[in-house]
Protein backbone atom coordinates (compact mmCIF):
# COMPACT_ATOMS: atom_id res chain seq x y z
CA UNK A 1 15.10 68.75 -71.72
CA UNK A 2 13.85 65.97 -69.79
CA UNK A 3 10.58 65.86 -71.32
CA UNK A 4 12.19 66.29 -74.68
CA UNK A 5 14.12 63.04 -73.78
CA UNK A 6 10.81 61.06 -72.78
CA UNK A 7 8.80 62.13 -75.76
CA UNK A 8 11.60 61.38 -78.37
CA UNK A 9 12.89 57.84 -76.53
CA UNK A 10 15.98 59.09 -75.49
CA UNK A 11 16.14 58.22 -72.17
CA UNK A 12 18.09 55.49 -70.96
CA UNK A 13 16.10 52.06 -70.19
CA UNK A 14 15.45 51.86 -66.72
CA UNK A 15 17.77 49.42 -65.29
CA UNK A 16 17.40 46.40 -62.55
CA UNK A 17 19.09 47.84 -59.15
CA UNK A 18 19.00 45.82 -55.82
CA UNK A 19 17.51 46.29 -52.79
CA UNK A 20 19.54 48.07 -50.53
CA UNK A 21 18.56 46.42 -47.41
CA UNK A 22 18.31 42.59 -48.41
CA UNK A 23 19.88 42.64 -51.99
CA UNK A 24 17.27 41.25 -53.78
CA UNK A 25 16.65 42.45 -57.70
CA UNK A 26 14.15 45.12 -57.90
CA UNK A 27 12.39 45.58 -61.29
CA UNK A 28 12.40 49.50 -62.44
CA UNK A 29 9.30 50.86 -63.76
CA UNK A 30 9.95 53.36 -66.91
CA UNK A 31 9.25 56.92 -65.89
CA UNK A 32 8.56 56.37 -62.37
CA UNK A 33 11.18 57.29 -59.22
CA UNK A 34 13.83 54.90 -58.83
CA UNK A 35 12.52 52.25 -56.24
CA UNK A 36 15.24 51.27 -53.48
CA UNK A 37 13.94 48.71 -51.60
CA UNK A 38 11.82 45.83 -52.96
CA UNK A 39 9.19 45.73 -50.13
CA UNK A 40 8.30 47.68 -46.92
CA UNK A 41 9.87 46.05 -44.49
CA UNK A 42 13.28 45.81 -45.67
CA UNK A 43 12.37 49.74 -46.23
CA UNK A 44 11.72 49.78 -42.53
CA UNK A 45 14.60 48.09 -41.51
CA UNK A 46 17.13 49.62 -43.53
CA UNK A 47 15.34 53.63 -42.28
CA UNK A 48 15.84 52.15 -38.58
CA UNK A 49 19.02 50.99 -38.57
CA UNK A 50 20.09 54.59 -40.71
CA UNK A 51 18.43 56.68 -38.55
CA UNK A 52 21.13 59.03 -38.49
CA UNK A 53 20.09 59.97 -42.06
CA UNK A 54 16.49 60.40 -41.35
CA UNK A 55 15.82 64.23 -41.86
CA UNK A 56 14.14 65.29 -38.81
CA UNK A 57 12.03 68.20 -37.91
CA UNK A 58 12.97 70.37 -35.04
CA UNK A 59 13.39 68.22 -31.62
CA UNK A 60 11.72 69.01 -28.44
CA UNK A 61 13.08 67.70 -25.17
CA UNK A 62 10.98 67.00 -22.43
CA UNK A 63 9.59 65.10 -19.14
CA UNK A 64 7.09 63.20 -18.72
CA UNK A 65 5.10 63.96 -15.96
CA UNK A 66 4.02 60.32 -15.00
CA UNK A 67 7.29 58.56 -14.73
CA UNK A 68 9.89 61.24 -15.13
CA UNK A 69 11.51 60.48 -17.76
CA UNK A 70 13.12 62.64 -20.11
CA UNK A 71 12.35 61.85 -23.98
CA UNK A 72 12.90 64.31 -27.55
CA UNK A 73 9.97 64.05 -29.69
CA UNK A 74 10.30 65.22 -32.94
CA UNK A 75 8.07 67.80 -34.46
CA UNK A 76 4.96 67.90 -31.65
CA UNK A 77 6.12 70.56 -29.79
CA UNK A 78 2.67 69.94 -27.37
CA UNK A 79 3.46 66.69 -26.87
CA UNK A 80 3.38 65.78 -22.61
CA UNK A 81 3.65 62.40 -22.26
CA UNK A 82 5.77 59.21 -23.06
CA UNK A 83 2.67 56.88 -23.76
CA UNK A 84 -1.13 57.12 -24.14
CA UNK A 85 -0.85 54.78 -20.89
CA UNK A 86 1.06 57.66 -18.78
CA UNK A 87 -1.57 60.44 -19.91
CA UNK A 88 -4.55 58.38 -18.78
CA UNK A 89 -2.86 57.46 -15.59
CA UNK A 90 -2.00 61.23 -14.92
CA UNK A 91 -5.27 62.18 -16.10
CA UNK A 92 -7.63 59.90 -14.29
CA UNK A 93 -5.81 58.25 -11.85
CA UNK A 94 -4.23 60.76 -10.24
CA UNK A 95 -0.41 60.50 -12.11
CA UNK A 96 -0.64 56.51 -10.52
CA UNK A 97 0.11 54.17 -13.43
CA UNK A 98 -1.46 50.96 -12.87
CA UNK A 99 -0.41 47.62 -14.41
C-alpha cells in the first residue's frame, strides 16, 4: 500500500518538524525517515539526558580489580576493568595505578 502511495503521489508532503532537543526547524527529506534532531550534538544531548529510554542490552555488574569499584557495563559481558588506565596498571604494574 505504501509503495502504491509513493508511486501514484499520494503520500502526504513531508512536513517541517523541530528539533526536539534545541527547537530549531528541521527540513524533511521526501521518502527518507523522519529526522528528529537537526545536528548531532543536540542528538547527543537530548539521548543523554533521556537515558532512561535508551534500549539497552543485557547489563553486567561488576568490580574492577584495580580500584574496586563496582560499575554495569552494558552488553560486554568480558569486560574487567573501569578504564584502559586500570588494565595497564593491573597488568604491568602490578594492580598500582600511577598518576
Amino acid at each position: 500500500m505504501k509503495s502504491f502511495c509513493r508511486r501514484h503521489s499520494l503520500a502526504a508532503p513531508p512536513t517541517d518538524s523541530i528539533c526536539e532537543q534545541c527547537g530549531r526547524p528541521i527540513a524533511q527529506n521526501p521518502g527518507r525517515k523522519r529526522k528528529r534532531f537537526c545536528c548531532d550534538a543536540c542528538r547527543n544531548k537530548w539521548w543523554n539526558s533521556h537515558f532512561d529510554l535508551v534500549k539497552q542490552k543485557t547489563g553486567y555488574t561488576f568490580t574492577c580489580p584495580t580500584c574496586g569499584k563496582e560499575l554495569t557495563v552494558y552488553g560486554n559481558s568480558r569486560q574487567k576493568f573501569c578504564s584502559h588506565a586500570y588494565y595497564i596498571a593491573y597488568r604491568f604494574l602490578g594492580g598500582v595505578r600511577h598518576g
